[in-house]
Protein backbone atom coordinates (compact mmCIF):
# COMPACT_ATOMS: atom_id res chain seq x y z
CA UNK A 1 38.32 30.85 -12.85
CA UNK A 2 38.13 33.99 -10.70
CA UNK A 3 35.94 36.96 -12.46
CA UNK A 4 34.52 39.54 -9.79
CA UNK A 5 34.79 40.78 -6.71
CA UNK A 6 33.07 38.42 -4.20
CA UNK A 7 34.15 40.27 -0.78
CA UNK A 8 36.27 43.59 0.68
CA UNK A 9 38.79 41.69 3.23
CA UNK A 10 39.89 44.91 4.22
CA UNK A 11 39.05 47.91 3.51
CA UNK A 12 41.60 51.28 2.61
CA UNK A 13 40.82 53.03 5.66
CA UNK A 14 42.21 50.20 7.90
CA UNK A 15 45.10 49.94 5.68
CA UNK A 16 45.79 53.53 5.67
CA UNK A 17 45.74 53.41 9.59
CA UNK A 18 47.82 49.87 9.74
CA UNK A 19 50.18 51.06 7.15
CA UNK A 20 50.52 54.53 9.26
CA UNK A 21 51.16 52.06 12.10
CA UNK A 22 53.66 50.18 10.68
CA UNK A 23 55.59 53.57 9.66
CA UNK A 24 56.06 54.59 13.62
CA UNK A 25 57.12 50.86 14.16
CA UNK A 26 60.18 50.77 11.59
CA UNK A 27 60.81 54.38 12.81
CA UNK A 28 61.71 53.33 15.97
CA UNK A 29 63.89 50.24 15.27
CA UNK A 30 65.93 51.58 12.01
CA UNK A 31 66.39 55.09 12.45
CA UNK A 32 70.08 53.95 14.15
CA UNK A 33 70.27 52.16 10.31
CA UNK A 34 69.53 55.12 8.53
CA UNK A 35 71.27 57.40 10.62
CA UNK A 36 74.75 55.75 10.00
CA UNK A 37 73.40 55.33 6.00
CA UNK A 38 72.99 51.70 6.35
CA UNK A 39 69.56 51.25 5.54
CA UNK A 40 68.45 50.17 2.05
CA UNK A 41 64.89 49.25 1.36
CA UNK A 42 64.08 46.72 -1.55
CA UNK A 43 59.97 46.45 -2.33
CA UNK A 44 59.65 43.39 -4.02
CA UNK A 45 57.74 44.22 -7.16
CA UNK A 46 54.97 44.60 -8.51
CA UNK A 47 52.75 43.51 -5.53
CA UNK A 48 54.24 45.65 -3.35
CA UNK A 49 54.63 48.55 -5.25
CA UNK A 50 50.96 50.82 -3.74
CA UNK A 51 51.83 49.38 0.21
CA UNK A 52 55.67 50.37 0.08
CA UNK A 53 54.68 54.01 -1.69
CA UNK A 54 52.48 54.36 1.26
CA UNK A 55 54.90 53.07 4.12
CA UNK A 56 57.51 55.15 2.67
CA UNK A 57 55.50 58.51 3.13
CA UNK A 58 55.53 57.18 6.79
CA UNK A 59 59.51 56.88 7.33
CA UNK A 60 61.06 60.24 7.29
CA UNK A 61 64.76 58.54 7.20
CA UNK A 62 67.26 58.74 4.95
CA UNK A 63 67.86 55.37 2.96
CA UNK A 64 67.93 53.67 -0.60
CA UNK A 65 65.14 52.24 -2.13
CA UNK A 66 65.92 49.85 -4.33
CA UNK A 67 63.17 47.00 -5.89
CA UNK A 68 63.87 43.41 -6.91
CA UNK A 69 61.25 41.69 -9.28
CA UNK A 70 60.49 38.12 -7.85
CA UNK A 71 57.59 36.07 -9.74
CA UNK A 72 56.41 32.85 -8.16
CA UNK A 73 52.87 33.29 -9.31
CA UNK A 74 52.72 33.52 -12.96
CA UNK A 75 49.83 34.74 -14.75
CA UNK A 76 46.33 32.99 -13.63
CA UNK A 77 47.85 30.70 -10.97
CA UNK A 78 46.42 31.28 -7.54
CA UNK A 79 49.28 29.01 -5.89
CA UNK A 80 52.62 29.72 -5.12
CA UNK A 81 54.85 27.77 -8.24
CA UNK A 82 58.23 28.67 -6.66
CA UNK A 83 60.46 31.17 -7.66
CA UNK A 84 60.77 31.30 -11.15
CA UNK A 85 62.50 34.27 -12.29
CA UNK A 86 64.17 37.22 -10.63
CA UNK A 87 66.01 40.37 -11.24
CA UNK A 88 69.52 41.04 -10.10
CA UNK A 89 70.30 42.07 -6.74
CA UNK A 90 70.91 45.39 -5.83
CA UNK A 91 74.03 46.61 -5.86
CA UNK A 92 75.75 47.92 -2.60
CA UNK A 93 74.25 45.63 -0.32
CA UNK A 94 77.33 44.94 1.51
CA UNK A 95 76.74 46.02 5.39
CA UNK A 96 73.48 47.54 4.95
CA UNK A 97 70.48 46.86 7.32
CA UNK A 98 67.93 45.63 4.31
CA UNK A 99 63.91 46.09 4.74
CA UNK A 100 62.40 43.62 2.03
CA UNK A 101 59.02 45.26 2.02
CA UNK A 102 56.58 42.60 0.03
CA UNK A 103 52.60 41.77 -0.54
CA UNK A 104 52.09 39.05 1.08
CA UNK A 105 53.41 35.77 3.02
CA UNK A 106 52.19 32.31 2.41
CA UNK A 107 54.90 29.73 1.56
CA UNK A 108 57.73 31.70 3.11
CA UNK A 109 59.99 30.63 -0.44
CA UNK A 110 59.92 34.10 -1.47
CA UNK A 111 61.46 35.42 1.40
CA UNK A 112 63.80 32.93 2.68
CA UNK A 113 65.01 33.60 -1.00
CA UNK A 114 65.59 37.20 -0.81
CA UNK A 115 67.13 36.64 2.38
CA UNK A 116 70.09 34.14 1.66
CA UNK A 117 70.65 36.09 -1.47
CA UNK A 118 70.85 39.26 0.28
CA UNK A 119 73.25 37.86 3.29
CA UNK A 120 75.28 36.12 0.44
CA UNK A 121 75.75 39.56 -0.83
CA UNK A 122 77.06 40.71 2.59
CA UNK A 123 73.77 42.58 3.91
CA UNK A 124 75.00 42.56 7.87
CA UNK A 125 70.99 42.32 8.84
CA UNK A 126 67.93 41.55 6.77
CA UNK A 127 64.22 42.60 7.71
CA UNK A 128 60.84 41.64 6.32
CA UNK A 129 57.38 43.48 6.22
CA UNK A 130 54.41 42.56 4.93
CA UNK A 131 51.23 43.46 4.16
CA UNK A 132 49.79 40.43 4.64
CA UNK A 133 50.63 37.25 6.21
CA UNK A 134 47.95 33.77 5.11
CA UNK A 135 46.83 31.45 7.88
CA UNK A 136 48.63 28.37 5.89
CA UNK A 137 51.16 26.48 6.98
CA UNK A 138 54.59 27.76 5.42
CA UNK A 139 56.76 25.43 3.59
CA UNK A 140 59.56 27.60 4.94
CA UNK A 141 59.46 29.18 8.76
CA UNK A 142 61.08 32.40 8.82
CA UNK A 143 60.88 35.28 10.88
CA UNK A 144 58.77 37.84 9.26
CA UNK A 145 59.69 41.49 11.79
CA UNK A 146 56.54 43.89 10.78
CA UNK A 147 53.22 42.10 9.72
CA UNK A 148 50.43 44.78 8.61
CA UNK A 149 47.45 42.08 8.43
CA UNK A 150 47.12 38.70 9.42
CA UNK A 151 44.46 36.91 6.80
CA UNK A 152 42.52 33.70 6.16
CA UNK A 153 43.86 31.34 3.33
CA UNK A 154 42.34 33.31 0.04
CA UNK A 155 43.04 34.54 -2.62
CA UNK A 156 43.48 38.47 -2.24
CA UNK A 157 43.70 41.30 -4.94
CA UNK A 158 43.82 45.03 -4.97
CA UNK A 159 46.23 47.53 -3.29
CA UNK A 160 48.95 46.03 -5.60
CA UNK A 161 47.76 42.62 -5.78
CA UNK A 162 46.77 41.39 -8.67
CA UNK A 163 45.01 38.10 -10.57
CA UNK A 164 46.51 37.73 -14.02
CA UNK A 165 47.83 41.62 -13.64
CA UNK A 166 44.13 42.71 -13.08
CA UNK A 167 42.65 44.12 -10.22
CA UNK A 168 45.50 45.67 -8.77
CA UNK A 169 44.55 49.51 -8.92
CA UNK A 170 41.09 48.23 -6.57
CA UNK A 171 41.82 50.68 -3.00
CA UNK A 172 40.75 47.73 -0.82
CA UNK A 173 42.36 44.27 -0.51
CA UNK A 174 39.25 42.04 -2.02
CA UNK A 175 38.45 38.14 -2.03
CA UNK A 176 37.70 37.15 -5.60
CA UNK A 177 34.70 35.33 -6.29
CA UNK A 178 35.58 31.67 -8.12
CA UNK A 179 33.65 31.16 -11.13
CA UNK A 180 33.73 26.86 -12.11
């Protein structure tokens, strides 16, 4: 059982800067997107919700934002379960450049998810960024564009992370410390 904070990973002034970072980076490759009012981006919630408020304060382009609920990590697990329920698609997907902005990638089931869903639904490109991307080999390979941090396999909270729907309001991404 996981009860307090053992370790900051990373702190908010490196995410600030990375997620700043990040900003320029999708500036450069989707303003074309946005320009022609093809470009829709779809946080997946909650986790992402505090990293895609920042990014977007970094993207001064015009586009939809429009958030899909995904849960594949219900309520004290600390291991991907799969996807187990999700919200409906958003509509008007058809031909638009989609950024699926998310937490973090482990298992890659998530996002190869997301992504034959939103082809299916006639997206002509989809894009992925991340906060984080785990050291762990991924059950699914899938090519993930914008990366903000590349981590060690542990279990991460705060900046819209959470364990159990705690700890998600802590400014720094933390390793929790495992009580037994």
């Amino acid at each position: 059982m996981y009860r307090a904070i053992d370790r900051i990973l990373i702190d908010r002034d490196s995410i600030a800067d990375r997620v700043e970072q990040l900003g320029a980076h999708l500036m450069a490759d989707l303003s074309s997107a946005a320009d022609q009012g093809h470009l829709m981006v779809v946080p997946v919630m909650t986790g992402s919700l505090f990293f895609t408020a920042d990014l977007m304060r970094h993207l001064p382009l015009t586009f939809r934002i429009q958030p899909v609920t995904v849960s594949s990590y219900p309520g004290t697990s600390t291991t991907s379960q799969g996807i187990k329920e999700m919200s409906p698609l958003p509509e008007g997907i058809e031909g638009m450049t989609v950024l699926v902005v998310d937490d973090i990638l482990d298992s890659g089931r998530t996002l190869e998810y997301l992504r034959l869903a939103m082809l299916e639904a006639g997206a002509a490109a989809v894009r992925f960024c991340v906060l984080l991307r785990k050291d762990v080999p991924r059950v699914i390979e899938l090519e993930c564009h914008y990366v903000g941090f590349d981590i060690p396999d542990a279990f991460v909270v705060g900046y819209g992370l959470d364990y159990d729907g705690l700890y998600r309001n802590v400014p720094d991404i933390a390793v929790l410390h495992e009580h037994k």
